[in-house]
Protein backbone atom coordinates (compact mmCIF):
# COMPACT_ATOMS: atom_id res chain seq x y z
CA UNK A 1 -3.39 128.83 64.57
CA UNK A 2 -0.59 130.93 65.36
CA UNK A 3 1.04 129.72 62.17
CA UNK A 4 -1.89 130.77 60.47
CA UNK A 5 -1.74 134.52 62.18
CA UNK A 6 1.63 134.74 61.22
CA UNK A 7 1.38 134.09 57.47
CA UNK A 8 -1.17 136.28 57.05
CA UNK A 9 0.22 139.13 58.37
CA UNK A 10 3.30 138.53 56.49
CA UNK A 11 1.28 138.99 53.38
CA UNK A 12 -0.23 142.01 54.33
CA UNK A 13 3.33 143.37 55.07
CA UNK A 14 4.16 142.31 51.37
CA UNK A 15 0.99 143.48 49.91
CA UNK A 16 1.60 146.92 51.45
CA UNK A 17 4.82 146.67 50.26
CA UNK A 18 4.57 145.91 46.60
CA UNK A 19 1.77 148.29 46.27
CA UNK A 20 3.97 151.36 47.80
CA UNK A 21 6.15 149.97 45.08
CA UNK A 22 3.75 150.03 42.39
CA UNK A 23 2.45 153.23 42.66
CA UNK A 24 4.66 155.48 40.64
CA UNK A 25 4.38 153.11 37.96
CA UNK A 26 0.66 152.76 38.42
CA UNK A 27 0.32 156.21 38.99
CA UNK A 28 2.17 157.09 35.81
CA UNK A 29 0.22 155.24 33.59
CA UNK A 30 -2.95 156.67 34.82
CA UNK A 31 -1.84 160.38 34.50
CA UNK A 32 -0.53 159.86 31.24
CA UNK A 33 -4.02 159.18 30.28
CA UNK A 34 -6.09 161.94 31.79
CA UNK A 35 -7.05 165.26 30.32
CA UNK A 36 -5.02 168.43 30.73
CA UNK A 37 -7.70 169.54 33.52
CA UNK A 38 -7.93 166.63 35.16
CA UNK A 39 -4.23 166.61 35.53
CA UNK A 40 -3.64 169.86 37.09
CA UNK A 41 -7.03 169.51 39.33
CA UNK A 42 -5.95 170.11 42.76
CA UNK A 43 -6.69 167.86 45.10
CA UNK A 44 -5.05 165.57 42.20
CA UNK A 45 -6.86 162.53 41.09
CA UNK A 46 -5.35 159.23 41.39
CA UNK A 47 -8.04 157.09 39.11
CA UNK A 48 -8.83 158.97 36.03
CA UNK A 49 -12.18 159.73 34.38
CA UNK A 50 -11.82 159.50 31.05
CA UNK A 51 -9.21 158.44 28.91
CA UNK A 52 -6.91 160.81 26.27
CA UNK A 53 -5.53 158.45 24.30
CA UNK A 54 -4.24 161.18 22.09
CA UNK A 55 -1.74 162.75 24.72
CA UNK A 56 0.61 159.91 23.14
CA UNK A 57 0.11 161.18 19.73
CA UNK A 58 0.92 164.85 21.01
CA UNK A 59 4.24 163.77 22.47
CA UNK A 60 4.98 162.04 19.48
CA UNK A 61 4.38 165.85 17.42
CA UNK A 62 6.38 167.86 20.15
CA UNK A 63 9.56 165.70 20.67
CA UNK A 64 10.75 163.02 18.49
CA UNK A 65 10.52 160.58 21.00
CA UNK A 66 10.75 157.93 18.40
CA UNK A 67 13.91 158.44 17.41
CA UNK A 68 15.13 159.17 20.71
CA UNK A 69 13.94 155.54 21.56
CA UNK A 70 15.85 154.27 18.89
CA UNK A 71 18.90 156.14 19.77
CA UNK A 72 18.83 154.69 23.34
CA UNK A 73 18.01 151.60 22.68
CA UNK A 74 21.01 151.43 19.71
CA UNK A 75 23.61 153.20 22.74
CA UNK A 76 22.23 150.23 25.65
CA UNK A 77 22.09 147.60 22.88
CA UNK A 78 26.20 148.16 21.97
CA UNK A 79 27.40 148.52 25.66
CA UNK A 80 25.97 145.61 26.84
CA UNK A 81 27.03 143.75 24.40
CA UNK A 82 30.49 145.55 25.00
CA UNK A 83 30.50 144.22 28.68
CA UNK A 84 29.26 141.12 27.65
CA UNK A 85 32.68 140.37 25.99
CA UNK A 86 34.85 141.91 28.09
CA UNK A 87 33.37 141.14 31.17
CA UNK A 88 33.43 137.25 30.46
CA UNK A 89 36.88 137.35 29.02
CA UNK A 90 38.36 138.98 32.17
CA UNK A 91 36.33 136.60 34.32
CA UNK A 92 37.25 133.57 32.72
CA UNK A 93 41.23 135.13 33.12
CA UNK A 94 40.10 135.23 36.96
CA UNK A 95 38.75 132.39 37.42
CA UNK A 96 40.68 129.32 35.34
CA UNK A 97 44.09 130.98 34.45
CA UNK A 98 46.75 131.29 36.75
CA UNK A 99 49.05 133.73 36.53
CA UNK A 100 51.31 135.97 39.01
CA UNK A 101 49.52 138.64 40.88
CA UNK A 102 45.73 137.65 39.93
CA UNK A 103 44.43 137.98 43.50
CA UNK A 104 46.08 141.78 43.55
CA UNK A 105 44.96 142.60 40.40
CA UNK A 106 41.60 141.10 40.55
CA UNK A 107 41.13 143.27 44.35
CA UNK A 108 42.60 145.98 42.43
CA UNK A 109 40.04 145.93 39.81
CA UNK A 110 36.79 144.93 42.44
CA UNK A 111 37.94 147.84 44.62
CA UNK A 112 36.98 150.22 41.29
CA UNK A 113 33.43 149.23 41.99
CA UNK A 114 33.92 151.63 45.24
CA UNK A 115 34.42 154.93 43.31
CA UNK A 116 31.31 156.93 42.52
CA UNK A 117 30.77 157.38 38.81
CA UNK A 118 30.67 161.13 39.66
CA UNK A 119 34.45 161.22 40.42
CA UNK A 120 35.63 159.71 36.97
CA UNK A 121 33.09 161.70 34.93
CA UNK A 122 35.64 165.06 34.54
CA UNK A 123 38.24 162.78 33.60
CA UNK A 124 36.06 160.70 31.24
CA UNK A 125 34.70 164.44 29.54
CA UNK A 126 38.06 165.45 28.84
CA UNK A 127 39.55 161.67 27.60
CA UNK A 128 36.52 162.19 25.00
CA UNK A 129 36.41 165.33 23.58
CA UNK A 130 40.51 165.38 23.25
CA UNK A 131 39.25 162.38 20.33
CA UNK A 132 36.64 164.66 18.79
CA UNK A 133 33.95 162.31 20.10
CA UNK A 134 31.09 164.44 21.29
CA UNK A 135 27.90 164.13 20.18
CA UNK A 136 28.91 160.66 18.69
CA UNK A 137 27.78 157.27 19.45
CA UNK A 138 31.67 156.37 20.52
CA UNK A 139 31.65 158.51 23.57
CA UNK A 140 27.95 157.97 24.21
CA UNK A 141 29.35 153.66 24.35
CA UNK A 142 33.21 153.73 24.77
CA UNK A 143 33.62 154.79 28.47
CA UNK A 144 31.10 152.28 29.49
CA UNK A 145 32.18 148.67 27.48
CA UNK A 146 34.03 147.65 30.56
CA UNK A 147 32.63 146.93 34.00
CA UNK A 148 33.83 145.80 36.82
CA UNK A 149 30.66 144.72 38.51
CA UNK A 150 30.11 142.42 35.74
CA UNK A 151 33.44 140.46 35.85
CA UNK A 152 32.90 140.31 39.44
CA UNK A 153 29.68 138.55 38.73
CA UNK A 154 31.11 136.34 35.68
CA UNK A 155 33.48 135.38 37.97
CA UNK A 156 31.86 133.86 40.72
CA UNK A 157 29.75 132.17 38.36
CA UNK A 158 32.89 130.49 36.54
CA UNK A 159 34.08 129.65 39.84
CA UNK A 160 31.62 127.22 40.29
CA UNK A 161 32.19 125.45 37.45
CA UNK A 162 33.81 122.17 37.90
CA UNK A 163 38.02 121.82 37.42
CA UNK A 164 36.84 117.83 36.33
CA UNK A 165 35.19 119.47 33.34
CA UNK A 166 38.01 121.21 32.29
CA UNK A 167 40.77 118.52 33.13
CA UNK A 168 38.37 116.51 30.36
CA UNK A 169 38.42 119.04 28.20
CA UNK A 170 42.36 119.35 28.20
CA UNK A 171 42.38 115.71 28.10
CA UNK A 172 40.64 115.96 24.59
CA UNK A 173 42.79 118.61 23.49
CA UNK A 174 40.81 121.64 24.51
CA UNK A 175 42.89 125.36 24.68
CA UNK A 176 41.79 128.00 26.71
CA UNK A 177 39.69 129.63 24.38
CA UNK A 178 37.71 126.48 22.93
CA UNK A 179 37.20 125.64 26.84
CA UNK A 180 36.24 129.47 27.03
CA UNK A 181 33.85 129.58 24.13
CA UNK A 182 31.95 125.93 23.70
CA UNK A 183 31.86 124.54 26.97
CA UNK A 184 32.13 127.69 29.48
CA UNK A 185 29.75 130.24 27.96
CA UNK A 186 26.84 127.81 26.84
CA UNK A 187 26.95 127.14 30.67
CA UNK A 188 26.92 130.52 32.01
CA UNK A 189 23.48 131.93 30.35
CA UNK A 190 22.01 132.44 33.76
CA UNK A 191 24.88 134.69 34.44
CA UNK A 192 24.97 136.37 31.05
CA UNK A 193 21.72 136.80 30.83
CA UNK A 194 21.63 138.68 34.24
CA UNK A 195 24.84 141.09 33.46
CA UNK A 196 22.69 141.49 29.96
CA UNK A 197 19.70 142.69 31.70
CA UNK A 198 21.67 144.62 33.67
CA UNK A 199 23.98 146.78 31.99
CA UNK A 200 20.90 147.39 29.66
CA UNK A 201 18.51 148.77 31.88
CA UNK A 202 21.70 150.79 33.41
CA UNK A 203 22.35 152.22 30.08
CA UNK A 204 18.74 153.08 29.00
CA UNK A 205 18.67 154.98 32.29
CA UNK A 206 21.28 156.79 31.74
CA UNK A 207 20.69 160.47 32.18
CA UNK A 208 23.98 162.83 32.87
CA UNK A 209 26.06 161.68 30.55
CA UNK A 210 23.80 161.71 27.61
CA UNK A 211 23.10 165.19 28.65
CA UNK A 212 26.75 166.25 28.96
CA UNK A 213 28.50 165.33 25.65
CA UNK A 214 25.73 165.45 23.28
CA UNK A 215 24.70 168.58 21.31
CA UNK A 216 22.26 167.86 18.46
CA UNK A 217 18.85 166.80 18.50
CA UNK A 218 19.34 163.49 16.39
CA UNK A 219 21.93 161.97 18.78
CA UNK A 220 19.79 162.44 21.95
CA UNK A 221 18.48 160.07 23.95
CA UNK A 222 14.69 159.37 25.51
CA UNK A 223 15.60 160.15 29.14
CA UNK A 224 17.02 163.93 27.81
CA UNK A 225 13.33 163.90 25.39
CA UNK A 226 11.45 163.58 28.69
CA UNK A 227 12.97 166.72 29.56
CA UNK A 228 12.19 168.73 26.76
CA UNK A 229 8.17 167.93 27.25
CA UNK A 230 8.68 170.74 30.10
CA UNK A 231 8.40 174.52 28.82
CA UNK A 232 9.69 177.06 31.24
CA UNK A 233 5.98 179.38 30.83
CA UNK A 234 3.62 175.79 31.25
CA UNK A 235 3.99 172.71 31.78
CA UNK A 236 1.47 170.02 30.27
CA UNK A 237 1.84 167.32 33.34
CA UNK A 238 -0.09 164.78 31.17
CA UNK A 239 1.69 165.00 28.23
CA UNK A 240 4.82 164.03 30.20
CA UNK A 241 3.81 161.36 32.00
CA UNK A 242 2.65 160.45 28.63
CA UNK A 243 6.28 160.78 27.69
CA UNK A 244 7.57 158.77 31.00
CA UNK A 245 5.18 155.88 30.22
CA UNK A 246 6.18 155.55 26.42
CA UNK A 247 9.86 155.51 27.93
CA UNK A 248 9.33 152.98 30.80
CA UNK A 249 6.96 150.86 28.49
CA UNK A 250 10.31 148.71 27.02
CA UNK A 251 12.11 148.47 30.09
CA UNK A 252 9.26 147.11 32.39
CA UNK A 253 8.64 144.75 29.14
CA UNK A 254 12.71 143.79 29.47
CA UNK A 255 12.32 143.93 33.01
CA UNK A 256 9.23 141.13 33.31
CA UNK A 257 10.62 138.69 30.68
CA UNK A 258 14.13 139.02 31.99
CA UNK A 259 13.37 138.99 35.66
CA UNK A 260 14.08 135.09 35.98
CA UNK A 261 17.21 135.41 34.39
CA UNK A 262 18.03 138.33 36.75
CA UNK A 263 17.08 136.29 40.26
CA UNK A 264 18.85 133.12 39.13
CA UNK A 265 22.13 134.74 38.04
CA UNK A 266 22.22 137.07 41.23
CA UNK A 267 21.59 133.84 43.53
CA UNK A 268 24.23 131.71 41.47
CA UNK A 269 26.99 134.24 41.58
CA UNK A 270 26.22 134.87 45.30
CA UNK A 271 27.43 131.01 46.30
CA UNK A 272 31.24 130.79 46.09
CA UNK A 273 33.49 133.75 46.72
């Protein structure tokens, strides 16, 4: 009985808990809906009453959110797959080679992880418009294709790999980078498929530096469009949640069908240290 008592109330706690969770997104999706009135009532409604299907089509003739999708989704698409490569390849250097001063440089390069992304931003500005690359997809993808977080993560993953596998390997006259690229990586997809999902959602996210080095429309990207569906004399509160859902719509799609990936990567890497 008291078994009973205490399940229950632990699934009231997480009921309560995934619906405080869900209600920005919920809430979003129902106020990108409602009319222009029903909007700005005040009290504000929570369910709506009828359903404006056409504030999507509005935001789609006042920004051109399409493209802006595109753009972000081009940008997220090329750094992860940026990190992808170098993240393995500097894990795998961690992990199986041995060479002199890999425990100070690997430290070295986890204690990176510790400074905000605000410090190196200046720094970052400069680096890219002394190369003429504002407003260009370079700087928008260049001074994020390495991570440090995500060679952490390779890392502990390889770690766990077995040195019997790789003894067998050398035995049949396997190099470091056959070892590295057929028998290595087809066994780390849990772990590459989390850092994927990762540095994606990061990316699409992204809103400051976007924002910073670009200048013309065409090389924006969606989080800067949700901006510009706010006018300094009025602002249309459905038409930018309209915006905000359009925006969310791909990552909560990435999100859900990557989400396994995510947990079992996370849990593998967080075994061996």
């Amino acid at each position: 009985m008291k078994g009973r008592l205490h399940s229950t109330l632990l699934y009231v706690l997480l009921t309560i808990a995934a619906a405080l969770i869900l209600y920005p997104v919920i809430y979003t999706f129902f106020m990108a809906v409602m009319s222009p009135e029903e909007a700005s009532a005040y009290p504000p409604h929570f369910i709506p009453h009828s359903f404006h299907l056409a504030n999507f089509t509005e935001v789609f003739e006042i920004v051109p959110i399409a493209a802006f999708i595109g753009n972000t989704f081009l940008i997220s698409g090329l750094t992860m797959i940026g990190q992808l490569i170098t993240a393995s390849l500097a894990a795998y250097a961690f992990a199986k080679m041995e060479f002199k001063g890999k425990n100070f440089i690997f430290s070295m390069f986890v204690a990176t992880m510790m400074i905000p992304w605000e410090v190196t931003i200046i720094p970052n500005y400069l680096t890219v418009r002394s190369w003429n690359w504002l407003d260009t997809y370079q700087g928008l993808t260049v001074p994020f294709l390495a991570t440090a977080f995500g060679t952490f993560l390779l890392r502990q993953f390889f770690l766990q790999l077995p040195k019997e596998l790789f003894e067998a390997a050398r035995m049949d006259g396997c190099g470091h980078i056959r070892y590295f690229l057929f028998h290595v990586l087809p066994l780390s997809r849990p772990a590459l498929g989390t850092l994927a999902v990762y540095s994606f959602l990061n990316m699409y996210n992204s809103y400051l530096w976007p924002l910073l080095i670009t200048n013309s429309e065409n090389m924006r990207t969606v989080q800067i469009g949700i901006s510009m569906l706010e006018f300094q004399e009025s602002t249309s509160w459905n038409l930018v949640f309209a915006g905000t859902a359009l925006v969310i719509l791909p990552s909560l799609l990435l999100l859900v069908f990557g989400l396994k990936q995510l947990v079992r990567g996370m849990a593998a890497g967080a075994l061996k240290g």
